[in-house]
N, C-alpha and C. Protein backbone atom coordinates (compact mmCIF):
# COMPACT_ATOMS: atom_id res chain seq x y z
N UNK A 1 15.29 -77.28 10.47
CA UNK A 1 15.25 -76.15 11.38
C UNK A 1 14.31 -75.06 10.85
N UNK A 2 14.27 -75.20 9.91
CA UNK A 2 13.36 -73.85 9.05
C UNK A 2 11.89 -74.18 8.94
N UNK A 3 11.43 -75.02 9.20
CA UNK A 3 10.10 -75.65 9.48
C UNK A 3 9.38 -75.65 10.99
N UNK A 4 10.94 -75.24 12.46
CA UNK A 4 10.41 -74.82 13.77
C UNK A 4 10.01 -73.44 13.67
N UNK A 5 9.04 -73.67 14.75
CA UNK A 5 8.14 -72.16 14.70
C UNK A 5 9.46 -70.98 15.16
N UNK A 6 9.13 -69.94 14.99
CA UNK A 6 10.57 -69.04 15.00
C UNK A 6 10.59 -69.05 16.45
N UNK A 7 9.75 -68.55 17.42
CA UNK A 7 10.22 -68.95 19.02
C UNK A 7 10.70 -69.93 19.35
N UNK A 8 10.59 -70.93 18.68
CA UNK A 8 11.47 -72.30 19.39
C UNK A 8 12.85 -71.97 18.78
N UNK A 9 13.04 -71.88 17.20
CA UNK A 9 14.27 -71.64 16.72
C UNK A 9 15.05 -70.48 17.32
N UNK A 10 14.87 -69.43 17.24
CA UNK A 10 15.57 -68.82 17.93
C UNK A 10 16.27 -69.29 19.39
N UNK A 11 16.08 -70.20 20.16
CA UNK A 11 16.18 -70.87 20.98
C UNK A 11 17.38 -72.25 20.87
N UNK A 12 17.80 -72.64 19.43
CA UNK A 12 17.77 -73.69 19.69
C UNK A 12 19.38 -73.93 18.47
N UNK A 13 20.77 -74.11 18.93
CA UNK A 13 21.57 -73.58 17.85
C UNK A 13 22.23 -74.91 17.29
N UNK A 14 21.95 -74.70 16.01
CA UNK A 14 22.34 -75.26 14.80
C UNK A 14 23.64 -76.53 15.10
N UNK A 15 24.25 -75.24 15.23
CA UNK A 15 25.72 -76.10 15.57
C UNK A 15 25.60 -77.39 16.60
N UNK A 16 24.67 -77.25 17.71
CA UNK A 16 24.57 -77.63 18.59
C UNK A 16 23.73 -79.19 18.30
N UNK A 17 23.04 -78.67 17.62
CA UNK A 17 21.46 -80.17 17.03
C UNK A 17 22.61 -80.49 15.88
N UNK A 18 23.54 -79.72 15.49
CA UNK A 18 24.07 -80.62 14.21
C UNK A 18 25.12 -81.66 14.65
N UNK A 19 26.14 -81.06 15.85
CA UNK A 19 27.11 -82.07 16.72
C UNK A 19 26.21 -83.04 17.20
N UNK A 20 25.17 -82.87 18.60
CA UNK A 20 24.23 -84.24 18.39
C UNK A 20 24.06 -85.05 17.66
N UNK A 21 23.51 -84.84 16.32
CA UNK A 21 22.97 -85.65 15.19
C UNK A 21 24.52 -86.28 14.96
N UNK A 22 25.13 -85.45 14.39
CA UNK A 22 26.18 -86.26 13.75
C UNK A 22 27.24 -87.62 14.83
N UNK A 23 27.11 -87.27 15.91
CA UNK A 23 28.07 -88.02 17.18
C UNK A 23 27.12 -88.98 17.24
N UNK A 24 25.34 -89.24 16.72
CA UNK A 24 24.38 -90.38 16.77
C UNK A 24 24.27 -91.08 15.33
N UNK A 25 25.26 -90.52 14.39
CA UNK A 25 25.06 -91.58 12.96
C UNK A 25 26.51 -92.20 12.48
N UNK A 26 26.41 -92.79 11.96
CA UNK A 26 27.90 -93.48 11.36
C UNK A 26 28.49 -92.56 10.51
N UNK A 27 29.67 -92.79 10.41
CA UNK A 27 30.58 -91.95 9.93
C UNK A 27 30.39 -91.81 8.53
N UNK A 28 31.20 -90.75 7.86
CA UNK A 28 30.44 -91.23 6.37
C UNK A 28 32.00 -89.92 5.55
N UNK A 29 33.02 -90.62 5.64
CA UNK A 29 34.47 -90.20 5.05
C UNK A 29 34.15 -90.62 3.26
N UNK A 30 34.56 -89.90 2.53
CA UNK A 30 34.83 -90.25 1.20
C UNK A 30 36.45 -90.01 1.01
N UNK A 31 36.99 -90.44 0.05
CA UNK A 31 38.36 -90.16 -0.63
C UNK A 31 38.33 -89.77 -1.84
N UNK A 32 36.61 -90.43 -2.57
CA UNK A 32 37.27 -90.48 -4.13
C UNK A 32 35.88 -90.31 -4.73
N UNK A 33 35.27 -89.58 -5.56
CA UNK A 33 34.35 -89.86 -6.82
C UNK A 33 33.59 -90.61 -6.29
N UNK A 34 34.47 -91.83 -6.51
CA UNK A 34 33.14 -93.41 -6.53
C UNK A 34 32.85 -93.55 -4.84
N UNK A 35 33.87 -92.93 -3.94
CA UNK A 35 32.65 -93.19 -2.60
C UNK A 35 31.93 -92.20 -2.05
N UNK A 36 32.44 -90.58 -2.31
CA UNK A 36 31.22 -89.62 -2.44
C UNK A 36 29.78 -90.56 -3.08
N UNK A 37 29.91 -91.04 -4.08
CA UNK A 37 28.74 -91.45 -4.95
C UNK A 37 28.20 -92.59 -4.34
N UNK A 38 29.13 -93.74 -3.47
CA UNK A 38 28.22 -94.52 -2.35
C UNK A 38 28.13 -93.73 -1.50
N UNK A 39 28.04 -92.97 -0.62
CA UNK A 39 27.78 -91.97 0.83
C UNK A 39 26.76 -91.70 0.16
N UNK A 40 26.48 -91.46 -0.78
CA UNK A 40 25.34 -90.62 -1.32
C UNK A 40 23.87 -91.28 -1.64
N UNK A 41 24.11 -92.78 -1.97
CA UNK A 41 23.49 -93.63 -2.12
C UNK A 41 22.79 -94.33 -0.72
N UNK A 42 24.10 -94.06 0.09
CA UNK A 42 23.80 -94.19 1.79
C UNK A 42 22.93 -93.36 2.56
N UNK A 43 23.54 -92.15 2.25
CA UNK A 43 22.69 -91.32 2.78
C UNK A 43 20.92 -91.39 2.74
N UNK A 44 20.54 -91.37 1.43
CA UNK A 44 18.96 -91.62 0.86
C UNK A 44 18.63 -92.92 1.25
N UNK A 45 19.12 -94.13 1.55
CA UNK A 45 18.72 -95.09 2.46
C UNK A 45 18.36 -94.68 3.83
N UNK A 46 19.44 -93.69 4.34
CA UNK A 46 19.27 -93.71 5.80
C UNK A 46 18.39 -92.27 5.78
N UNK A 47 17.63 -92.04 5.09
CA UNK A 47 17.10 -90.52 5.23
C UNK A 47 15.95 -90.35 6.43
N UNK A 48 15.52 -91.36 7.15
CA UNK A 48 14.33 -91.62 8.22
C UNK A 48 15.66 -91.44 9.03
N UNK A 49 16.91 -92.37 9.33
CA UNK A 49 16.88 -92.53 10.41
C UNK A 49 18.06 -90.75 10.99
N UNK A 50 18.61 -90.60 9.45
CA UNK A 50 18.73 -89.05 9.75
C UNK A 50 17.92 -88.39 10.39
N UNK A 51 16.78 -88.13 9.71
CA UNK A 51 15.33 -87.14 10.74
C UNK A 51 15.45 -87.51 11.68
N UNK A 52 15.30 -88.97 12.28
CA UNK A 52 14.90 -88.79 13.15
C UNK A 52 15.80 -88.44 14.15
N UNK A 53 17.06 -88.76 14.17
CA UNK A 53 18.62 -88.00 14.97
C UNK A 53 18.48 -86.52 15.31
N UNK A 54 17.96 -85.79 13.98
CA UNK A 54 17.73 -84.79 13.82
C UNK A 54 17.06 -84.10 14.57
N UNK A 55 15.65 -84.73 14.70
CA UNK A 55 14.64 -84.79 15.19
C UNK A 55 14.94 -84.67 17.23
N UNK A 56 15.74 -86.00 17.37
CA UNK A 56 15.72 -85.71 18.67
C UNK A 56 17.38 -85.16 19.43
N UNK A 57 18.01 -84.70 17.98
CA UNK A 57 19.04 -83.40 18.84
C UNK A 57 18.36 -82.27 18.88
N UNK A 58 17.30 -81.99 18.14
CA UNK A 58 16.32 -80.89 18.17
C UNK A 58 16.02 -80.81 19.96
N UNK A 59 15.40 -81.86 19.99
CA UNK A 59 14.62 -82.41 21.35
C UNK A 59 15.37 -81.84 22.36
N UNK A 60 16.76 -82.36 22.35
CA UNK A 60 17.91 -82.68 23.56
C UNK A 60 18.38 -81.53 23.57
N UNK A 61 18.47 -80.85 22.89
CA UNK A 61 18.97 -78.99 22.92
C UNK A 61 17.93 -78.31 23.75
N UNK A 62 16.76 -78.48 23.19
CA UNK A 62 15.67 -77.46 23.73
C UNK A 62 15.45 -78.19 25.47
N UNK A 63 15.91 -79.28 25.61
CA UNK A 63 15.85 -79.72 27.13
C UNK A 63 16.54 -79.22 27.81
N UNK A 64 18.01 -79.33 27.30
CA UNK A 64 19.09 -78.75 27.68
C UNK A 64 20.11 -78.42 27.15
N UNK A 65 19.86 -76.68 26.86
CA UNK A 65 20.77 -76.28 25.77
C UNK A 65 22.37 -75.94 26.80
N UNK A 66 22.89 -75.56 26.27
CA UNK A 66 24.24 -75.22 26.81
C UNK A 66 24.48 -74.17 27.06
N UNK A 67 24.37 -73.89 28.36
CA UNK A 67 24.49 -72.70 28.67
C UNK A 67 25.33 -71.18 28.21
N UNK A 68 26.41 -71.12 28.62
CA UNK A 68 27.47 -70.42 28.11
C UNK A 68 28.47 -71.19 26.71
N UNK A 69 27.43 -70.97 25.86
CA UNK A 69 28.06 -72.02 24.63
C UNK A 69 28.66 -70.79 23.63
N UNK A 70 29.94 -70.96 23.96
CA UNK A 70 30.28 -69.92 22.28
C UNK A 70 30.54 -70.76 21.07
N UNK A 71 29.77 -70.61 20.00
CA UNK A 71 30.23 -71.04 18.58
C UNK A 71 31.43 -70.92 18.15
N UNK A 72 31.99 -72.01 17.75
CA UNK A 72 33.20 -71.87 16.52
C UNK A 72 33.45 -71.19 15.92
N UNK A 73 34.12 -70.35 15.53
CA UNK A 73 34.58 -69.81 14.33
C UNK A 73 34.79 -70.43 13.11
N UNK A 74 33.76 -70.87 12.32
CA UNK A 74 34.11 -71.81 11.14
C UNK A 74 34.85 -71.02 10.37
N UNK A 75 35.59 -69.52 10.07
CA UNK A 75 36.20 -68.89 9.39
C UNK A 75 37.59 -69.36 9.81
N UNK A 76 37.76 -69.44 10.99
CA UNK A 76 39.24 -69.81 11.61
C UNK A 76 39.53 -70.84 11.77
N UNK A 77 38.48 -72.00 12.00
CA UNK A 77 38.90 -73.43 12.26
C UNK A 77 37.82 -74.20 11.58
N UNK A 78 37.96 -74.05 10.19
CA UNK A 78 37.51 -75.04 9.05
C UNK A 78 38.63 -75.87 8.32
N UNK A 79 38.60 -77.05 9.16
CA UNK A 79 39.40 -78.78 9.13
C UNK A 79 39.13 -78.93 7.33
N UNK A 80 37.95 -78.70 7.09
CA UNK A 80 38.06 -79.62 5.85
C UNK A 80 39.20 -78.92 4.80
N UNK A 81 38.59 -77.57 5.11
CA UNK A 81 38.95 -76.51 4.06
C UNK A 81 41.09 -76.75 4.05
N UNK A 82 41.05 -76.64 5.34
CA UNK A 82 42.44 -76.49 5.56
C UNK A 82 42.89 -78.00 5.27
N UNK A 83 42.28 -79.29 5.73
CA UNK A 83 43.11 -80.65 4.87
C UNK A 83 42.85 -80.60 3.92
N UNK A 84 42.06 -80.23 2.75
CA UNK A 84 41.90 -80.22 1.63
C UNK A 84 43.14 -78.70 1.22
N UNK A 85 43.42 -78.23 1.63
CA UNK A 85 44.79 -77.28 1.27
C UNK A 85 46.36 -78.10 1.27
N UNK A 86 46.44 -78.66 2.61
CA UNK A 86 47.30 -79.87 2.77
C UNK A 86 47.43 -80.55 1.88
N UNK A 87 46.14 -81.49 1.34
CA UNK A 87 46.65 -82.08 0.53
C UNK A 87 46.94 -82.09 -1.03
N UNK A 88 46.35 -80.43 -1.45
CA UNK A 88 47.20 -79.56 -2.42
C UNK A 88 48.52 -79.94 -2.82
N UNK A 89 48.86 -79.17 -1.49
CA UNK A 89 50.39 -78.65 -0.98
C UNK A 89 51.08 -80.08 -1.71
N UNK A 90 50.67 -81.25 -0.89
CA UNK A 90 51.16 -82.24 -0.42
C UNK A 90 51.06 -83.39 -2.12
N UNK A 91 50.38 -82.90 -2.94
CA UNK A 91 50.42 -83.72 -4.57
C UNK A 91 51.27 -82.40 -4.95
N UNK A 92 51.45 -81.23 -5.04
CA UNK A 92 52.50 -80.56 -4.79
C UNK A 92 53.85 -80.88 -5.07
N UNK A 93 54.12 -81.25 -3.91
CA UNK A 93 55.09 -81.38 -3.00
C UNK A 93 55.45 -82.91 -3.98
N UNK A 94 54.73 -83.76 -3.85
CA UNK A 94 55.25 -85.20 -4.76
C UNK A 94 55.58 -85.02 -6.19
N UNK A 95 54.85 -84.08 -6.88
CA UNK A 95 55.02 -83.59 -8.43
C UNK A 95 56.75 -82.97 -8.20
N UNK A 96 56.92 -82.63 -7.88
CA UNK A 96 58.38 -81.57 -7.55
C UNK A 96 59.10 -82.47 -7.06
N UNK A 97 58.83 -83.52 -6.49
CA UNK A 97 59.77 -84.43 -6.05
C UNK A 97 60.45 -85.46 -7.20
N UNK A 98 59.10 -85.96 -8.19
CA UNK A 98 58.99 -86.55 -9.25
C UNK A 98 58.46 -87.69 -9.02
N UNK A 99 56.88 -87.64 -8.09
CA UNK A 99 56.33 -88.70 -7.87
C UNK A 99 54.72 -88.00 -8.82
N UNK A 100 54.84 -88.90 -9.86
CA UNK A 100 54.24 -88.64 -10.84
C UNK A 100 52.53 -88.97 -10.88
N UNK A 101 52.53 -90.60 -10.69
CA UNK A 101 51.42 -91.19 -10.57
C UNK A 101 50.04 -91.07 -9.42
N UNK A 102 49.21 -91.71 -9.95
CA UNK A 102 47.76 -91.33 -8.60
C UNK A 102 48.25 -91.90 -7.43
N UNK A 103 48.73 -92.81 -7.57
CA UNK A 103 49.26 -94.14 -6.23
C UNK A 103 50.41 -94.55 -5.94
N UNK A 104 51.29 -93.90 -4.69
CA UNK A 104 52.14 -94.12 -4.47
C UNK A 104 52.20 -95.02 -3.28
N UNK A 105 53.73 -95.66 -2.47
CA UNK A 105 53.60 -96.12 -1.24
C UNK A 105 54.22 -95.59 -0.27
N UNK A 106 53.71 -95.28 1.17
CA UNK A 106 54.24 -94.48 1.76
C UNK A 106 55.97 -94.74 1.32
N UNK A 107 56.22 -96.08 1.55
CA UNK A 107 57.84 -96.54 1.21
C UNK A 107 58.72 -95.56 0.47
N UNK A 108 58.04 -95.80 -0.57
CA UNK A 108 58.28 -94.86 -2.15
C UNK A 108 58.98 -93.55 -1.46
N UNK A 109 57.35 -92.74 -1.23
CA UNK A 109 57.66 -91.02 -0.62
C UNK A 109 58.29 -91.22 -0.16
N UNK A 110 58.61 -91.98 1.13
CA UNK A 110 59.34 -91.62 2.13
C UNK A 110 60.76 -91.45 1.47
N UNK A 111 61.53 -92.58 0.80
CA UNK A 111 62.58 -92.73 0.07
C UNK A 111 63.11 -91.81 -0.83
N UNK A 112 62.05 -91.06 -1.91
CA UNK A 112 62.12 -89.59 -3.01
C UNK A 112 62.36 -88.69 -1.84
N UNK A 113 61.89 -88.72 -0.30
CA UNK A 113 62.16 -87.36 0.31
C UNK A 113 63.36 -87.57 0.64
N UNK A 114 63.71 -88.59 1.01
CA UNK A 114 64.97 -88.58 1.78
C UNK A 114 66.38 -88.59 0.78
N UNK A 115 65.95 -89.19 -0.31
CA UNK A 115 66.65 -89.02 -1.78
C UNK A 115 66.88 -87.59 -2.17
N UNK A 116 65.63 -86.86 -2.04
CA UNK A 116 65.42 -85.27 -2.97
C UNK A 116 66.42 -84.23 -2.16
């Protein structure tokens, strides 16, 4: 975006070319260390076909942007921020129960809650 001439950018919102792009590439969830570190490995494979997504949510905005579009509040409704609080809470919540280890089964929890 920082490479469009500023009259087009001003024109053309972020949020908007970034939902495009992302609803046109495969998903890309990590859980752990080692698959952050494949996504990452993924990513730099797919770095053309990123641009070019990129490239033509750029396109598809400036064709037809959205009219009466209000932005998100990423202060109020940031998913990651808030499941990554959850699941704080929630190793938390198993430590206090006396579920100690990295890997439990739902079975297990379920049983320590209904036990605790």
């Amino acid at each position: 975006m920082q490479k469009l001439p500023l009259n087009v950018a001003k024109f053309v919102s972020i949020a908007e070319v970034a939902s495009y792009t992302l609803n046109r590439l495969p998903p890309m969830y990590v859980a752990s260390e080692e698959g952050k570190a494949f996504q990452m490995q993924r990513v730099e494979q797919m770095r053309g076909e990123i641009r070019t997504a990129v490239l033509r949510g750029i396109g598809a905005i400036m064709r037809d942007p959205l009219k009466k579009s209000t932005p998100l509040n990423i202060d109020e409704i940031d998913s990651f921020s808030t499941a990554h609080s959850i699941l704080i809470e929630l190793e938390e919540f198993a430590r206090n129960i006396g579920v100690a280890q990295d890997k439990v089964s739902l079975d297990e929890l379920s049983s320590k809650i209904r036990r605790g």
